[in-house]
Protein backbone atom coordinates (compact mmCIF):
# COMPACT_ATOMS: atom_id res chain seq x y z
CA UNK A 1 5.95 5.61 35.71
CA UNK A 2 6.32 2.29 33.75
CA UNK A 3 2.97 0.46 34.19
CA UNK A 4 3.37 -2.11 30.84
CA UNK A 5 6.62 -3.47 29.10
CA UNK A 6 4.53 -4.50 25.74
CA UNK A 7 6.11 -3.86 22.73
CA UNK A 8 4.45 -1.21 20.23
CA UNK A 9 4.45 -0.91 16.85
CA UNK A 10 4.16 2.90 15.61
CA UNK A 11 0.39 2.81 14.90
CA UNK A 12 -0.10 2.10 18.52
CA UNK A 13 2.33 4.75 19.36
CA UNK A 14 0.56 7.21 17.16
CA UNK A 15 -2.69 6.21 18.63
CA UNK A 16 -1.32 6.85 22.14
CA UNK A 17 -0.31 9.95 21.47
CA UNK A 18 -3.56 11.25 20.69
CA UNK A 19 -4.61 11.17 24.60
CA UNK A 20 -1.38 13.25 24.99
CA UNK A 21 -1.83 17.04 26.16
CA UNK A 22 -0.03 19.50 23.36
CA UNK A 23 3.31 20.43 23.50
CA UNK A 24 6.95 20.45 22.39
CA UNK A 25 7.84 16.68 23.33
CA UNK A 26 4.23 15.41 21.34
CA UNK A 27 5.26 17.89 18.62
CA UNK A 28 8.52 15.81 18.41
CA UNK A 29 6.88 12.92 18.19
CA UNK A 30 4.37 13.19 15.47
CA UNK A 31 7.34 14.73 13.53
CA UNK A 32 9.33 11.37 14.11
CA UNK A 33 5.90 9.24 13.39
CA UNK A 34 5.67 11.21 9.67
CA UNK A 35 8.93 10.32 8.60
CA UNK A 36 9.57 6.80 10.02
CA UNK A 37 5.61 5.40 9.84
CA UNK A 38 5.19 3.29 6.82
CA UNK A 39 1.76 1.35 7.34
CA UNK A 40 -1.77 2.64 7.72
CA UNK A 41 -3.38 1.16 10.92
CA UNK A 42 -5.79 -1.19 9.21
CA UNK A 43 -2.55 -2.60 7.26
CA UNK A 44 -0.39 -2.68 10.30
CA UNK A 45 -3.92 -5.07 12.27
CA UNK A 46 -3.72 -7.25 9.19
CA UNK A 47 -0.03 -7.88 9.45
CA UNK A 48 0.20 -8.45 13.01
CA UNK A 49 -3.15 -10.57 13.05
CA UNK A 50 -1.67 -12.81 10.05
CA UNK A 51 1.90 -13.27 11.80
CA UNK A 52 -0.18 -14.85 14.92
CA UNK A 53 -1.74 -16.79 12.52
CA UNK A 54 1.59 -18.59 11.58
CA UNK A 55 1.83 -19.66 15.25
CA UNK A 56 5.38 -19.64 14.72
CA UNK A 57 7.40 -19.98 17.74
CA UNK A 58 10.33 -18.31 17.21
CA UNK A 59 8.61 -15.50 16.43
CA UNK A 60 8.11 -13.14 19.42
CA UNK A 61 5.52 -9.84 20.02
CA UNK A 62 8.86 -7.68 19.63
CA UNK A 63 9.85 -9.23 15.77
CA UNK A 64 6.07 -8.68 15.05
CA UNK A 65 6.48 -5.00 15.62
CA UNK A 66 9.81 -4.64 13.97
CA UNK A 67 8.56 -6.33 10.80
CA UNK A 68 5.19 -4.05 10.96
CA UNK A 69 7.73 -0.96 11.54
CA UNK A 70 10.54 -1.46 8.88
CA UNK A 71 8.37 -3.70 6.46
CA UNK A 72 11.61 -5.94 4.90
CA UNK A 73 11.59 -6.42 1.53
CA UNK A 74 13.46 -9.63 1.36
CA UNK A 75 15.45 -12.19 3.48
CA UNK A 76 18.60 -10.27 4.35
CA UNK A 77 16.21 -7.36 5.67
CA UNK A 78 14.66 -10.05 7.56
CA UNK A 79 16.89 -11.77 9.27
CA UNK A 80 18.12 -8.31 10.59
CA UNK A 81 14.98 -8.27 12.68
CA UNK A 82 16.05 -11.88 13.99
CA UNK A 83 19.28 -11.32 15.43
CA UNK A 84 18.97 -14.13 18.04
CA UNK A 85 17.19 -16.94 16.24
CA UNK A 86 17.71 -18.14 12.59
CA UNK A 87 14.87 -18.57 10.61
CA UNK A 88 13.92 -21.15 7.86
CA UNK A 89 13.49 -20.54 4.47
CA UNK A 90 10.22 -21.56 4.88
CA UNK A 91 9.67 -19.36 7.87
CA UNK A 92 11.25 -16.13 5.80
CA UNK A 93 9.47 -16.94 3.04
CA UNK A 94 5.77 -17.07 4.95
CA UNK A 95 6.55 -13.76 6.34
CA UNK A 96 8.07 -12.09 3.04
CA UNK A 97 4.81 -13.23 1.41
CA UNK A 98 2.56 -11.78 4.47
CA UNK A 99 4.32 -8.63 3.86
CA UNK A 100 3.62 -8.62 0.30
CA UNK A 101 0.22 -9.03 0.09
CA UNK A 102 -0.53 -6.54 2.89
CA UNK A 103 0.24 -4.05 0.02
């Protein structure tokens, strides 16, 4: 049963799982969470908590966790996330320049 439609990023997912009896479909899952997880939690908080910061309004909860998930590298990457709005270049470059110093 659905009980929230919030958007996740996969440090929340990983955290979820934890409360999750054993079994084939978690095993599946923390398989898929090592390969595809690129942030630690503390770096994922810092990201997400400096992206509110901007305030920005075309920026919505699910681009937060898509930029957290597949960390761009640069613009193009970027603007993958944001197939429905078009960003600025100030706008890509504040959030380029949040990703890099989360590193």
């Amino acid at each position: 049963m659905i009980l929230d439609r919030t958007p996740l990023n996969l440090n929340e997912v990983q955290d979820l799982l934890k409360d999750i009896d054993a079994g084939e479909r978690k095993e599946e899952m923390e398989m898929y969470m090592k390969k595809f997880l690129k942030t630690k939690p503390a770096q994922a908080k810092k990201i997400r908590e400096e992206l509110e910061v901007l305030d920005m309004i075309k920026v919505k909860r699910e681009h937060i966790v898509k930029i957290i998930d597949l960390l761009p590298q640069d613009a193009t990457d970027l603007n993958k996330i944001f197939i429905d709005v078009s960003l600025t270049e100030d706008e890509t470059n504040k959030i380029l320049e949040i990703i890099k110093s989360s590193k």
